[in-house]
C-alpha atoms as a PDB file:
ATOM      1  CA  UNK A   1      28.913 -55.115  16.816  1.00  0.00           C
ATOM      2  CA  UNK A   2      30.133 -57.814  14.351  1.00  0.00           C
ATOM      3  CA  UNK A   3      30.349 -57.559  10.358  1.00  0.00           C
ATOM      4  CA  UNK A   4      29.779 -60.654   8.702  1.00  0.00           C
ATOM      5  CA  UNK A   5      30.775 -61.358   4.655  1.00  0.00           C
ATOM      6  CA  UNK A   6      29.032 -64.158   3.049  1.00  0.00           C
ATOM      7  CA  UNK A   7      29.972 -65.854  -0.126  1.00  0.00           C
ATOM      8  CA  UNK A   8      26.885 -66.637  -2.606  1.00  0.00           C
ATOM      9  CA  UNK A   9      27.186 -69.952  -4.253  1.00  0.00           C
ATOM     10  CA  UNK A  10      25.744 -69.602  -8.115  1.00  0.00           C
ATOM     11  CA  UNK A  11      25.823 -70.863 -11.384  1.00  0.00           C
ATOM     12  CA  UNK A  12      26.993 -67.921 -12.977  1.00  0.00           C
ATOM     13  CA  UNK A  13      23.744 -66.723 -14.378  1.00  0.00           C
ATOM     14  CA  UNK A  14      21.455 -67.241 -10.417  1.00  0.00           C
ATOM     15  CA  UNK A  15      22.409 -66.826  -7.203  1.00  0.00           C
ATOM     16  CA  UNK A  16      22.203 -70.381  -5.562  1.00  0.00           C
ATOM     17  CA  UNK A  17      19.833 -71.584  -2.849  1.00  0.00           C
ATOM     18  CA  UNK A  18      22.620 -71.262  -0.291  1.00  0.00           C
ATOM     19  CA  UNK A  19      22.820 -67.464   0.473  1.00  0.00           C
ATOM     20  CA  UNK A  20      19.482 -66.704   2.098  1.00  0.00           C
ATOM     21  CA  UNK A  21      20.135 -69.535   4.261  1.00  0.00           C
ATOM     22  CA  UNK A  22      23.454 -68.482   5.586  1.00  0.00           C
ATOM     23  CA  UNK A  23      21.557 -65.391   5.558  1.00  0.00           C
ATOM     24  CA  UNK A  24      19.718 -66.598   8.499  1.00  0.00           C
ATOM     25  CA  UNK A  25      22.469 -68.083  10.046  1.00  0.00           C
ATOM     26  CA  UNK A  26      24.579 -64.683   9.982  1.00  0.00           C
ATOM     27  CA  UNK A  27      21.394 -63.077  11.358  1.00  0.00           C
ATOM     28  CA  UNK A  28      21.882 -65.462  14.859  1.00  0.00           C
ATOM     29  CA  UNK A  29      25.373 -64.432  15.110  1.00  0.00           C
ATOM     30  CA  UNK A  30      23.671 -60.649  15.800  1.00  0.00           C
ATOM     31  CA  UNK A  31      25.953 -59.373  13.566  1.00  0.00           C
ATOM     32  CA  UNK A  32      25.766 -55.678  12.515  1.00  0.00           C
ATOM     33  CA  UNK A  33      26.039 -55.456   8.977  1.00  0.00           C
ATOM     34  CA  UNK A  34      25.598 -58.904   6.792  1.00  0.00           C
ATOM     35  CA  UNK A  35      27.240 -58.356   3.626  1.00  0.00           C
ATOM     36  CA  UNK A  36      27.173 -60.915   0.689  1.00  0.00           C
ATOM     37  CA  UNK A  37      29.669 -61.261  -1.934  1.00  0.00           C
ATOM     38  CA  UNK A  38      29.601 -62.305  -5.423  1.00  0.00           C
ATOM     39  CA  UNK A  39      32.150 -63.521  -6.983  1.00  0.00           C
ATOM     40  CA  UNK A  40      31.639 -63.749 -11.073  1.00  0.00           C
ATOM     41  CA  UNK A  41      31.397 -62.412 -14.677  1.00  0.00           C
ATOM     42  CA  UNK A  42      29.383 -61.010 -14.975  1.00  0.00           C
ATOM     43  CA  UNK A  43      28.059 -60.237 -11.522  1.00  0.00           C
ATOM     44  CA  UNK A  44      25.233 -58.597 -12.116  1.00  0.00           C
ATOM     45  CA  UNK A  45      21.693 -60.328 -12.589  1.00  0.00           C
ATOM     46  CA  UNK A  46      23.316 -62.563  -9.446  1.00  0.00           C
ATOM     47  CA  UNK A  47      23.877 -59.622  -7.262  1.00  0.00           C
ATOM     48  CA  UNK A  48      20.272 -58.149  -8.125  1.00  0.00           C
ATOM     49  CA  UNK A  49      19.034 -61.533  -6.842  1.00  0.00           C
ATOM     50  CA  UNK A  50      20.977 -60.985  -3.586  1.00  0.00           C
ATOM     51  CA  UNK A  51      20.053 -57.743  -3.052  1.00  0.00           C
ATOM     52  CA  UNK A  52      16.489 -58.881  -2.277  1.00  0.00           C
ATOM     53  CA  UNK A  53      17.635 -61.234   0.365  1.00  0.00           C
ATOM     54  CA  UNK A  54      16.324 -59.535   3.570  1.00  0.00           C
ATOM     55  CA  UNK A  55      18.754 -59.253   5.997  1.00  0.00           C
ATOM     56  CA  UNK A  56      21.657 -58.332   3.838  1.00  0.00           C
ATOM     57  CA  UNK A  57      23.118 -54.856   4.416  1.00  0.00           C
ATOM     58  CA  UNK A  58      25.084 -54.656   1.146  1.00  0.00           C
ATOM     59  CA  UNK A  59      25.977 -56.922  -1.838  1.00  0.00           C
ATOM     60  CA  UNK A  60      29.525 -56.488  -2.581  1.00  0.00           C
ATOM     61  CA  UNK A  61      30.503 -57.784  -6.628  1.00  0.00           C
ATOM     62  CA  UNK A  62      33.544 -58.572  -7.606  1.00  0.00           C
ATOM     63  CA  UNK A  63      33.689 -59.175 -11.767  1.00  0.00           C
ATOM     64  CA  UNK A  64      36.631 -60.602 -12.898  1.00  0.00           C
ATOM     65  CA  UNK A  65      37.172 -62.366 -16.006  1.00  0.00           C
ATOM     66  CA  UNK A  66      38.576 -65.148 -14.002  1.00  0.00           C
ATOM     67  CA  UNK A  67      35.368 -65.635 -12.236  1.00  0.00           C
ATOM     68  CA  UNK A  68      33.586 -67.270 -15.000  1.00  0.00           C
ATOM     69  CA  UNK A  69      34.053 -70.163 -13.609  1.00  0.00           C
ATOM     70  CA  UNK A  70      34.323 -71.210  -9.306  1.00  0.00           C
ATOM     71  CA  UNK A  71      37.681 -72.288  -9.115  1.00  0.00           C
ATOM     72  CA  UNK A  72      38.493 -72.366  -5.022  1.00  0.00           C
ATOM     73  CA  UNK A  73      42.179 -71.640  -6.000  1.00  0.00           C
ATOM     74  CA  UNK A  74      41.049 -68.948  -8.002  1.00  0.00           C
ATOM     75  CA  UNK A  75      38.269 -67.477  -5.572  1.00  0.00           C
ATOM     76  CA  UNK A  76      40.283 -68.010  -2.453  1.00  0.00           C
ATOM     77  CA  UNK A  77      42.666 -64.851  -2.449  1.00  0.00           C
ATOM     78  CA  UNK A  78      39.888 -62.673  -3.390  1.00  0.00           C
ATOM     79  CA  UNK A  79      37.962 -63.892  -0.697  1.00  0.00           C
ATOM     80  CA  UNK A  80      40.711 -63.572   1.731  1.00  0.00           C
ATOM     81  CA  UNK A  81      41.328 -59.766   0.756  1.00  0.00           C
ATOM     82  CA  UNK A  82      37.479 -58.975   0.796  1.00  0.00           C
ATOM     83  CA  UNK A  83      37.256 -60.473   4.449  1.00  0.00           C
ATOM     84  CA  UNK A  84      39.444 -58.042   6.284  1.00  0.00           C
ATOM     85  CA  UNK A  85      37.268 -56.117   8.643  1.00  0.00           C
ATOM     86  CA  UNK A  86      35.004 -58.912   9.327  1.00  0.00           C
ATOM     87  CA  UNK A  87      34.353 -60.932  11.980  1.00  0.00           C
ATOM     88  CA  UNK A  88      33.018 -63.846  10.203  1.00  0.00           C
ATOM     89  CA  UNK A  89      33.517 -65.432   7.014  1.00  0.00           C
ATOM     90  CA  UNK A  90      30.675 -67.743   6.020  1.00  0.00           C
ATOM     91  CA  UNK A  91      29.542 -69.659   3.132  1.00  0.00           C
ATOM     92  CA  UNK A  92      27.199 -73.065   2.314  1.00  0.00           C
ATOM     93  CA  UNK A  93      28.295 -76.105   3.346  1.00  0.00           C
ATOM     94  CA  UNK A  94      27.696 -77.429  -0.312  1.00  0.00           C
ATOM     95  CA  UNK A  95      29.813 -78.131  -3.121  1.00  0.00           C
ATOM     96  CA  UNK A  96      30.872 -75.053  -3.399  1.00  0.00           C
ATOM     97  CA  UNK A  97      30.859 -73.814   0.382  1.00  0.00           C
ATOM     98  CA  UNK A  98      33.196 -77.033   0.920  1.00  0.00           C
ATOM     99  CA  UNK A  99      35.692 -76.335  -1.851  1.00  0.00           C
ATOM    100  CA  UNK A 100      36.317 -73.019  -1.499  1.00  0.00           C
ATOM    101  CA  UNK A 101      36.436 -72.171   2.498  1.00  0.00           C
ATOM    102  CA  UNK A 102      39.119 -74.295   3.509  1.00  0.00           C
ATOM    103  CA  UNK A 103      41.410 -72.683   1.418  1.00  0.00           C
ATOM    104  CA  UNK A 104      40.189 -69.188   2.759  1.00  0.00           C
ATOM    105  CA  UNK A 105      41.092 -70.862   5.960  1.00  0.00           C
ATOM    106  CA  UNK A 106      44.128 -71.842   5.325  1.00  0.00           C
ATOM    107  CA  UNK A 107      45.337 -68.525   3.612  1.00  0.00           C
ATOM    108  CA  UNK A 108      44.101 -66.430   6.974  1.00  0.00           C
ATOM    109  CA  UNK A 109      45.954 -69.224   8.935  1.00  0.00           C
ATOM    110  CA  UNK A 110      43.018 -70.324  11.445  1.00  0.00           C
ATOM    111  CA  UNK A 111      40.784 -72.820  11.514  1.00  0.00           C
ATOM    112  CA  UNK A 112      37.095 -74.077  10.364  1.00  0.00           C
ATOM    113  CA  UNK A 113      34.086 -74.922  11.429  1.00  0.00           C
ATOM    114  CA  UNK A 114      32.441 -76.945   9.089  1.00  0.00           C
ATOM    115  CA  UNK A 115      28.599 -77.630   8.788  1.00  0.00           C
ATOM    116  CA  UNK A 116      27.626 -75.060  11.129  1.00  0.00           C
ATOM    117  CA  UNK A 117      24.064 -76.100  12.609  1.00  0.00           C
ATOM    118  CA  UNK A 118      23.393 -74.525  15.514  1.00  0.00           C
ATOM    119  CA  UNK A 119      24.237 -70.896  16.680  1.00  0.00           C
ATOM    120  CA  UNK A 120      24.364 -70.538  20.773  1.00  0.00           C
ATOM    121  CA  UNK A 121      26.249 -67.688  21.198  1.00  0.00           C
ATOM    122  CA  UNK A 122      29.063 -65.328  19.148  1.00  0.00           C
ATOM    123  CA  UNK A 123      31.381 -68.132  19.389  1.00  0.00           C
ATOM    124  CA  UNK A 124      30.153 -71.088  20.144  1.00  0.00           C
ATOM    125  CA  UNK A 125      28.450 -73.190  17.913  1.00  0.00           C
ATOM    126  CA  UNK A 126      27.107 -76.743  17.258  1.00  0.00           C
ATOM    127  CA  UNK A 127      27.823 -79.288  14.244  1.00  0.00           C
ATOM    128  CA  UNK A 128      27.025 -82.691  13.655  1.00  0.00           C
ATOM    129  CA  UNK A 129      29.740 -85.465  13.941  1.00  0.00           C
ATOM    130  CA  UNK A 130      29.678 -89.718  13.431  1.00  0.00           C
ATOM    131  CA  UNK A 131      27.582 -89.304  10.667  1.00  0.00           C
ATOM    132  CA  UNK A 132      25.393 -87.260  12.309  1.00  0.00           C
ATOM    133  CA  UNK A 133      24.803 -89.681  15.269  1.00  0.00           C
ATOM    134  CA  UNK A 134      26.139 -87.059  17.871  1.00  0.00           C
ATOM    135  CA  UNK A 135      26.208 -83.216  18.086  1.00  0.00           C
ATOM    136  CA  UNK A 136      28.924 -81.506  19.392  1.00  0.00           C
ATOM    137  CA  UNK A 137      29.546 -77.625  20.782  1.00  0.00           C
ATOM    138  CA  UNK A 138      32.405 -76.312  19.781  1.00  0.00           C
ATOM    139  CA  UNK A 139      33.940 -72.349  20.838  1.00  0.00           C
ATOM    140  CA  UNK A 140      36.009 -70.318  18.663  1.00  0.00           C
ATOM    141  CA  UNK A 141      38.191 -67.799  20.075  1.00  0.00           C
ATOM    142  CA  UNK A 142      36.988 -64.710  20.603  1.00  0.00           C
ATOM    143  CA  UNK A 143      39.794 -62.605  18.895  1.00  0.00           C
ATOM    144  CA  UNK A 144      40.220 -65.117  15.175  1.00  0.00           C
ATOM    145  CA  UNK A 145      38.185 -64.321  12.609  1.00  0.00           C
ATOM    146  CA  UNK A 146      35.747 -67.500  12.460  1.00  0.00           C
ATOM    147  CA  UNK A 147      35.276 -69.205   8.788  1.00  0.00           C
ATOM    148  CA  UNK A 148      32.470 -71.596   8.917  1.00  0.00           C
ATOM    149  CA  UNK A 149      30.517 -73.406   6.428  1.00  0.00           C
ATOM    150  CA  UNK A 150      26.573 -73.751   7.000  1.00  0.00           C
ATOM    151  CA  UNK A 151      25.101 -76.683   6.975  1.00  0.00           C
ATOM    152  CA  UNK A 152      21.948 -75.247   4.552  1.00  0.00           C
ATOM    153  CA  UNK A 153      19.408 -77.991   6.247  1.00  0.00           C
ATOM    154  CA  UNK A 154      19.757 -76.693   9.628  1.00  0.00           C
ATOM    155  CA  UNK A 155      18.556 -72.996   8.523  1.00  0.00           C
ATOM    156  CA  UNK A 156      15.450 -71.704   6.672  1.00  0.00           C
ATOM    157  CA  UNK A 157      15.867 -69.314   3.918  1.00  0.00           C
ATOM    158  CA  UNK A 158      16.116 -65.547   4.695  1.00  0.00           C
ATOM    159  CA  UNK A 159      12.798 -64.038   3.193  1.00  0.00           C
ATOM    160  CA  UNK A 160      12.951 -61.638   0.023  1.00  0.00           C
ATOM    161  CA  UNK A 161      11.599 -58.089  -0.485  1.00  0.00           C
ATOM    162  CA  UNK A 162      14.984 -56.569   0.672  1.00  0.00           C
ATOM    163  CA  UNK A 163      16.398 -53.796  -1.645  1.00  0.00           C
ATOM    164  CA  UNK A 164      20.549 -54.141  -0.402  1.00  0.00           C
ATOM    165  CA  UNK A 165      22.663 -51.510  -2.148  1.00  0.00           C
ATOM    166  CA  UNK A 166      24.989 -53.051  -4.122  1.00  0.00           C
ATOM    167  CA  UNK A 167      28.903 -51.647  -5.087  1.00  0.00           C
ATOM    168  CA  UNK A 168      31.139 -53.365  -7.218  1.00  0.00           C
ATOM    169  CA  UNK A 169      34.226 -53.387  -5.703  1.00  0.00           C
ATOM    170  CA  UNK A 170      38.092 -54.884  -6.687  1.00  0.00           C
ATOM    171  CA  UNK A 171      40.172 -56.736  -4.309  1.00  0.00           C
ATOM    172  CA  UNK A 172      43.967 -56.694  -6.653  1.00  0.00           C
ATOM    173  CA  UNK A 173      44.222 -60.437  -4.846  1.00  0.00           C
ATOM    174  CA  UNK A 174      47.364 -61.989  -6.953  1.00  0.00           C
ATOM    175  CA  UNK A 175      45.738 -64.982  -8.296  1.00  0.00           C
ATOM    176  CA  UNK A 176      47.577 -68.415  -8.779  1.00  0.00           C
ATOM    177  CA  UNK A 177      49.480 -69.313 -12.034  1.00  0.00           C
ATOM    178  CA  UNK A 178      48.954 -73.147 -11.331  1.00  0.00           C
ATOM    179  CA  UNK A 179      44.876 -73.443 -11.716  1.00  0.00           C
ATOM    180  CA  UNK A 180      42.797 -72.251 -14.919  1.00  0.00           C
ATOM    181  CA  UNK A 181      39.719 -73.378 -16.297  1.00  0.00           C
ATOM    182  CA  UNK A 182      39.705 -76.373 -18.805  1.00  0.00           C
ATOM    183  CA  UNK A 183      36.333 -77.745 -19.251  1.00  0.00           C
ATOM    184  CA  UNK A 184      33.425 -78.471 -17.653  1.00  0.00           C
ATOM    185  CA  UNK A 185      31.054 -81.722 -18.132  1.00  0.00           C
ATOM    186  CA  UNK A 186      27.777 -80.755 -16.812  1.00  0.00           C
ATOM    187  CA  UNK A 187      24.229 -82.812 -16.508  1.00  0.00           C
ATOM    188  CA  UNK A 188      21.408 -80.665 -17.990  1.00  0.00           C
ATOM    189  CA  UNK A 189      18.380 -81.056 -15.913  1.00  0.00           C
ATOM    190  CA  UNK A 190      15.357 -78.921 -15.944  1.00  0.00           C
ATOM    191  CA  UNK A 191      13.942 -80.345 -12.624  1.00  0.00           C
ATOM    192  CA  UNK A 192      14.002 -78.767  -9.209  1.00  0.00           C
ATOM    193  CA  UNK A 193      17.563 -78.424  -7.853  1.00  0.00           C
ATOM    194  CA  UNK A 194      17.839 -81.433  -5.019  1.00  0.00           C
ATOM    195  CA  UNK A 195      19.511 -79.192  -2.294  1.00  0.00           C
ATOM    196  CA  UNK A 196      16.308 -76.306  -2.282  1.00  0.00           C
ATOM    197  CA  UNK A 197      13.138 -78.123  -3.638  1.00  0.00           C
ATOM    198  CA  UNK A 198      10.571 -78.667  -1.181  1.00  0.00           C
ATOM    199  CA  UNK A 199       9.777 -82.195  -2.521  1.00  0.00           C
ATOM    200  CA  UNK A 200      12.274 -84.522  -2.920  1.00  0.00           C
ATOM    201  CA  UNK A 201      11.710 -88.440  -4.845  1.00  0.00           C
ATOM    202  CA  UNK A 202      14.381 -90.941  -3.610  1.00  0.00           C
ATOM    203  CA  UNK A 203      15.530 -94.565  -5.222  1.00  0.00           C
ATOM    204  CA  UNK A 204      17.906 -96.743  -4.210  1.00  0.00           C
ATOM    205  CA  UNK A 205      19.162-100.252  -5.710  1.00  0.00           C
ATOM    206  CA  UNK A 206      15.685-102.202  -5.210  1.00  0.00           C
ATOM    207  CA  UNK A 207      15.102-100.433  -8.776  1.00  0.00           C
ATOM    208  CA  UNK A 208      17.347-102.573 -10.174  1.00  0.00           C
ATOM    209  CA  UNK A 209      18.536-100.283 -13.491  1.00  0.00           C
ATOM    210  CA  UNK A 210      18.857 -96.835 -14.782  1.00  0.00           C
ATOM    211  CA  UNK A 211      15.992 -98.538 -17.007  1.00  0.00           C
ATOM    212  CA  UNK A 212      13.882 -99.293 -14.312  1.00  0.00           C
ATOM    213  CA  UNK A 213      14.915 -95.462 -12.298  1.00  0.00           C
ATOM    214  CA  UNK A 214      12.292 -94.131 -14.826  1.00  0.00           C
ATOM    215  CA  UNK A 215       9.408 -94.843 -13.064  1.00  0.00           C
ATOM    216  CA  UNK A 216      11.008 -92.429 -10.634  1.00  0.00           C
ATOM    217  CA  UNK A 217      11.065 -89.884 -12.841  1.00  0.00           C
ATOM    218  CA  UNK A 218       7.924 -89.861 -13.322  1.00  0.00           C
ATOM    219  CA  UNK A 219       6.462 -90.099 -10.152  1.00  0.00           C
ATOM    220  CA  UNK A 220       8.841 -86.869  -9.118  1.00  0.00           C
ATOM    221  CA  UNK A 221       7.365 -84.644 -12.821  1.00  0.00           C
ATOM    222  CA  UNK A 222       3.573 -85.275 -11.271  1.00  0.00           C
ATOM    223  CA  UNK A 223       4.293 -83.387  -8.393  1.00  0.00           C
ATOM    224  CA  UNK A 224       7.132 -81.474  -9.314  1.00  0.00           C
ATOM    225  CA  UNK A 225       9.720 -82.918  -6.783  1.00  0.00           C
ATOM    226  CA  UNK A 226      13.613 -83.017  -7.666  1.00  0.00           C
ATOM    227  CA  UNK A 227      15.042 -86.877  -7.701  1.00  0.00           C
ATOM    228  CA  UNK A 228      17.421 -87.838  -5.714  1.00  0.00           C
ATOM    229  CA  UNK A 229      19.297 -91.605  -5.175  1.00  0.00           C
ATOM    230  CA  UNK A 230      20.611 -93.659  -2.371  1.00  0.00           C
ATOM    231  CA  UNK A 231      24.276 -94.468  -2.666  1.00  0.00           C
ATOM    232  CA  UNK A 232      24.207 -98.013  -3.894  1.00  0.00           C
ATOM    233  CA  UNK A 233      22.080 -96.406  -6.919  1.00  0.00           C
ATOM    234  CA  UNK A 234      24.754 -93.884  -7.754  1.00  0.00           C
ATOM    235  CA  UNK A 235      27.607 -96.744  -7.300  1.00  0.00           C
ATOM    236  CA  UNK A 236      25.429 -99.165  -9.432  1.00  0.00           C
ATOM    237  CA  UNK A 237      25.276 -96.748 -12.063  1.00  0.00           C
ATOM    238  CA  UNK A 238      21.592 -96.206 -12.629  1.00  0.00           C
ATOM    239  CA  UNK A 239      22.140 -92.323 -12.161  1.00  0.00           C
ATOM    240  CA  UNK A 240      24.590 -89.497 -11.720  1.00  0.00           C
ATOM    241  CA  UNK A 241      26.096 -88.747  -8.673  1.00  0.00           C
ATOM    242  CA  UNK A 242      24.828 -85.337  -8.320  1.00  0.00           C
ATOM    243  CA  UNK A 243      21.453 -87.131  -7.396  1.00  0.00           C
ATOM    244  CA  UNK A 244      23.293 -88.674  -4.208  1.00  0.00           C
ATOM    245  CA  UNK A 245      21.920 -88.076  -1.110  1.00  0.00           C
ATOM    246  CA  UNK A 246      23.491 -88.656   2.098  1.00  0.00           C
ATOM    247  CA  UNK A 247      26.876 -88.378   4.156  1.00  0.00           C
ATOM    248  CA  UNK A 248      29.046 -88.498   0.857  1.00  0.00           C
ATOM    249  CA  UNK A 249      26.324 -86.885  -0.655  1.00  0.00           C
ATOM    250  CA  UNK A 250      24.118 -83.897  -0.597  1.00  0.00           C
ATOM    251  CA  UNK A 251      22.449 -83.072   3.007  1.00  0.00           C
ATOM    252  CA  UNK A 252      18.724 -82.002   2.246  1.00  0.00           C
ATOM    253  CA  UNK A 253      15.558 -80.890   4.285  1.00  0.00           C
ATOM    254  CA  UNK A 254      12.547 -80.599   2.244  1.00  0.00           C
ATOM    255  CA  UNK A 255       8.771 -80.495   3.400  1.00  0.00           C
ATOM    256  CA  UNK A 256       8.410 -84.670   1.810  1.00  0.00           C
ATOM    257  CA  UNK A 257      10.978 -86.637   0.759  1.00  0.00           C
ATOM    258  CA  UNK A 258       9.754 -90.190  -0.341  1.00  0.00           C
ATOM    259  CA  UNK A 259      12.433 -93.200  -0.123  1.00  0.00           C
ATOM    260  CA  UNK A 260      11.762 -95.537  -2.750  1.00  0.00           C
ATOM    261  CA  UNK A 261      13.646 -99.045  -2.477  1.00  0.00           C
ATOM    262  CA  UNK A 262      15.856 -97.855  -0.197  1.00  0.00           C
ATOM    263  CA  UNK A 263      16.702 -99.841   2.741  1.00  0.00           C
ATOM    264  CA  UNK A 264      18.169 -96.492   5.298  1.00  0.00           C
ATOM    265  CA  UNK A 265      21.687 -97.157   6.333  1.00  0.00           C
ATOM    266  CA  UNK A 266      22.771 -94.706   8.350  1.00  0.00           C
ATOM    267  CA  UNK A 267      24.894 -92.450   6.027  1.00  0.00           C
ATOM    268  CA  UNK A 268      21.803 -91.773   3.666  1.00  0.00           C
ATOM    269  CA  UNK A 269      19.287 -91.036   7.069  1.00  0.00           C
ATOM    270  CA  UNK A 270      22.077 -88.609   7.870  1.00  0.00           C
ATOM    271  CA  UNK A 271      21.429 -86.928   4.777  1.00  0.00           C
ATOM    272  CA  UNK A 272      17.234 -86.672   5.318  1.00  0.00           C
ATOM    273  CA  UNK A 273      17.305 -86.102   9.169  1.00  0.00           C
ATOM    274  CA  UNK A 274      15.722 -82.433   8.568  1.00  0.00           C
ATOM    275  CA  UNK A 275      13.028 -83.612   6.039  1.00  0.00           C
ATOM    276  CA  UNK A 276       9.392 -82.993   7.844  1.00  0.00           C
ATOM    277  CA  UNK A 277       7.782 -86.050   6.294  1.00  0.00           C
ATOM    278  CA  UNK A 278       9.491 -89.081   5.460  1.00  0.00           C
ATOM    279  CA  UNK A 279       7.686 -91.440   3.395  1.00  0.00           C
ATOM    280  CA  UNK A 280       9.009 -95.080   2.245  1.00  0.00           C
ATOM    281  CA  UNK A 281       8.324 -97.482  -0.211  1.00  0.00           C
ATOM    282  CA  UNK A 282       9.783-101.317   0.768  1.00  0.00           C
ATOM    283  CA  UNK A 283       8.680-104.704   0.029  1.00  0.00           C
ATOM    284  CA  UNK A 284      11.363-105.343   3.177  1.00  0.00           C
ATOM    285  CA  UNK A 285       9.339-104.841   6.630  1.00  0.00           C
ATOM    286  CA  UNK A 286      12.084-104.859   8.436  1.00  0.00           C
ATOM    287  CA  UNK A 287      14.189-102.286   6.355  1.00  0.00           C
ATOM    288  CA  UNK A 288      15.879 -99.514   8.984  1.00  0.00           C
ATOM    289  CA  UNK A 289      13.581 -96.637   7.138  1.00  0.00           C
ATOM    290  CA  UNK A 290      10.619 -97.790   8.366  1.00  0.00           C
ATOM    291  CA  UNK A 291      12.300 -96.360  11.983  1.00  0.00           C
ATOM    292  CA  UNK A 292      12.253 -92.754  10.423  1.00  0.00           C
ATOM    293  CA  UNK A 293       9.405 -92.955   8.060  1.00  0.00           C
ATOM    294  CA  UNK A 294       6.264 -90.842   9.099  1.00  0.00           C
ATOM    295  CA  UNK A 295       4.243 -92.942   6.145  1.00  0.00           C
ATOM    296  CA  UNK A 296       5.387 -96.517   5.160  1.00  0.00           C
ATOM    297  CA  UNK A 297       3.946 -98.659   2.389  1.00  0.00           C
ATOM    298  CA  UNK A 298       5.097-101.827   2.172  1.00  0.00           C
ATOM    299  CA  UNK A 299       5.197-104.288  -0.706  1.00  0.00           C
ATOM    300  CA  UNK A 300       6.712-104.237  -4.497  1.00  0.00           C
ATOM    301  CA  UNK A 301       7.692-100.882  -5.520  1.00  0.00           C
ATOM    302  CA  UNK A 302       7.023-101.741  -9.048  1.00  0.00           C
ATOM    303  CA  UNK A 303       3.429-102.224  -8.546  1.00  0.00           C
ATOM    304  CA  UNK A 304       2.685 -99.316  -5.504  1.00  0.00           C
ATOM    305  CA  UNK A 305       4.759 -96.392  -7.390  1.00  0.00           C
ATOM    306  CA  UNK A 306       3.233 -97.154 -10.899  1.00  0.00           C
ATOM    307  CA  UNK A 307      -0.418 -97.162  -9.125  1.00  0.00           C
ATOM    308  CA  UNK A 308       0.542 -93.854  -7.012  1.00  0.00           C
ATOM    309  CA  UNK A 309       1.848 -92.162 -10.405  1.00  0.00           C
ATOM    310  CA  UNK A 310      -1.700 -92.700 -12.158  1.00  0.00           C
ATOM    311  CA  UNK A 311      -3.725 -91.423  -8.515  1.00  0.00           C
ATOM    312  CA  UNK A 312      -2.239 -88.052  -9.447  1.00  0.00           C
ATOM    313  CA  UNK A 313      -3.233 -87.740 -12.871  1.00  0.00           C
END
């Protein structure tokens, strides 16, 4: 039987919304033992959080002062010493997930599968392509140890109530004199993070300003949704592009995502395609969301959003 080592993606003080979905993922792969790393400093409130993750065998921590911060260049040789004995080396196909594997990759000397959607066997697995227009099945060979990063959309999160021992352990990985840590310009937001929240409030360039974007806001604190933007809002400058969603931006699937003034080119549907209900907003009849939308309202999003904001009280 197969041992599979997972990397949690955090924020240095909680584990990320990533692990118990590659969680589930491992759990396809009918692996063994899934064990879950965690790479920090300090480790330990984010390893307690793994630990609960049911599924996960053990919680392996490795606290180095260099792990204050994820630096892929920095991460990378750990990772590679901490994945001999496994099978399979996976990690979220976020941010993170996408920074860091491909050097693990490259370091083993084999190759990737990236956004991992679909497991049909111990080898052979599916992943979009095109912008998500077409699937494809690709096999890895039996005998390589398979790196993959999971595309979190495609897999539900692992439930909790699991009590995973957890060992810290050292991996003596010589780590690179070329990358350190310099600073880091952050966006404080207290809403829901956009990748995990269930409910998920959408603008695009219809809104016209970061001025006008507040009316988004607002709609998304009355029912507790995270905000995200099409990619002509981000480019326009009306917010940051941690709010993109889509192709070149984040890939979600929450329970209701509402498109507001956004018109659904085919890199930001690629981003919703998992969402259960799609809702849109459009003055534009003939806008290419209305094709995906379960619920479509059309007419001026400055008057129906406003209205809808005061309904929920």
């Amino acid at each position: 039987m197969s041992r599979v080592l997972i990397i949690a993606d955090h924020d240095g003080k909680r584990l990320g919304g990533g692990a118990a979905r590659c969680v589930t993922a491992a759990g396809k792969l009918g692996a063994a033992e899934i064990h879950l790393a965690v790479l920090a400093s300090p480790g330990g409130p984010i390893a307690a959080e793994a630990a609960q993750i049911t599924g996960v065998s053990k919680v392996l921590v490795v606290e180095r002062a260099e792990n204050a911060h994820p630096l892929a260049a920095v991460l990378a040789p750990q990772v590679v010493k901490l994945a001999a004995g496994y099978e399979y080396v996976l990690a979220a196909s976020n941010t993170f997930g996408k920074d860091l594997l491909p050097r693990v990759a490259g370091l083993l000397g084999v190759g990737q599968v990236s956004d991992l959607m679909s497991v049909e066997g111990p080898h052979t697995f599916k992943r979009p392509i095109y912008a998500g227009n077409a699937i494809i099945t690709v096999e890895s060979p039996a005998d390589v140890k398979l790196v993959a990063t999971v595309r979190t959309a495609s897999f539900a999160a692992a439930a909790g109530g699991g009590s995973a021992p957890i060992e810290v352990v050292g991996t003596e990985a010589a780590l690179p004199a070329h990358t350190r840590f310099v600073s880091l310009n952050a966006a404080n937001n207290d809403r829901p993070e956009l990748q995990s929240a269930p409910r998920v409030i959408s603008g695009g360039r219809a809104l016209g300003s970061a001025e006008n974007f507040k009316i988004i806001y607002a709609l998304a604190d009355r029912i507790g949704a995270a905000v995200g933007a099409s990619r002509a809002a981000v480019d326009a400058g009306y917010v940051p592009s941690d709010l993109q969603v889509g192709q070149t931006g984040k890939i979600i699937s929450p329970a209701l995502y509402v498109a507001i003034g956004i018109s659904g080119a085919i890199q930001h549907l690629t981003g919703i395609k998992d969402a259960r209900t799609i809702v849109a907003i459009n003055k534009d009849a003939e806008a290419p969301i209305f094709e995906v939308a379960d619920v479509g309202l059309i007419g001026d999003l400055f008057k129906i959003v406003p209205e809808l904001t005061a309904l929920l009280g």
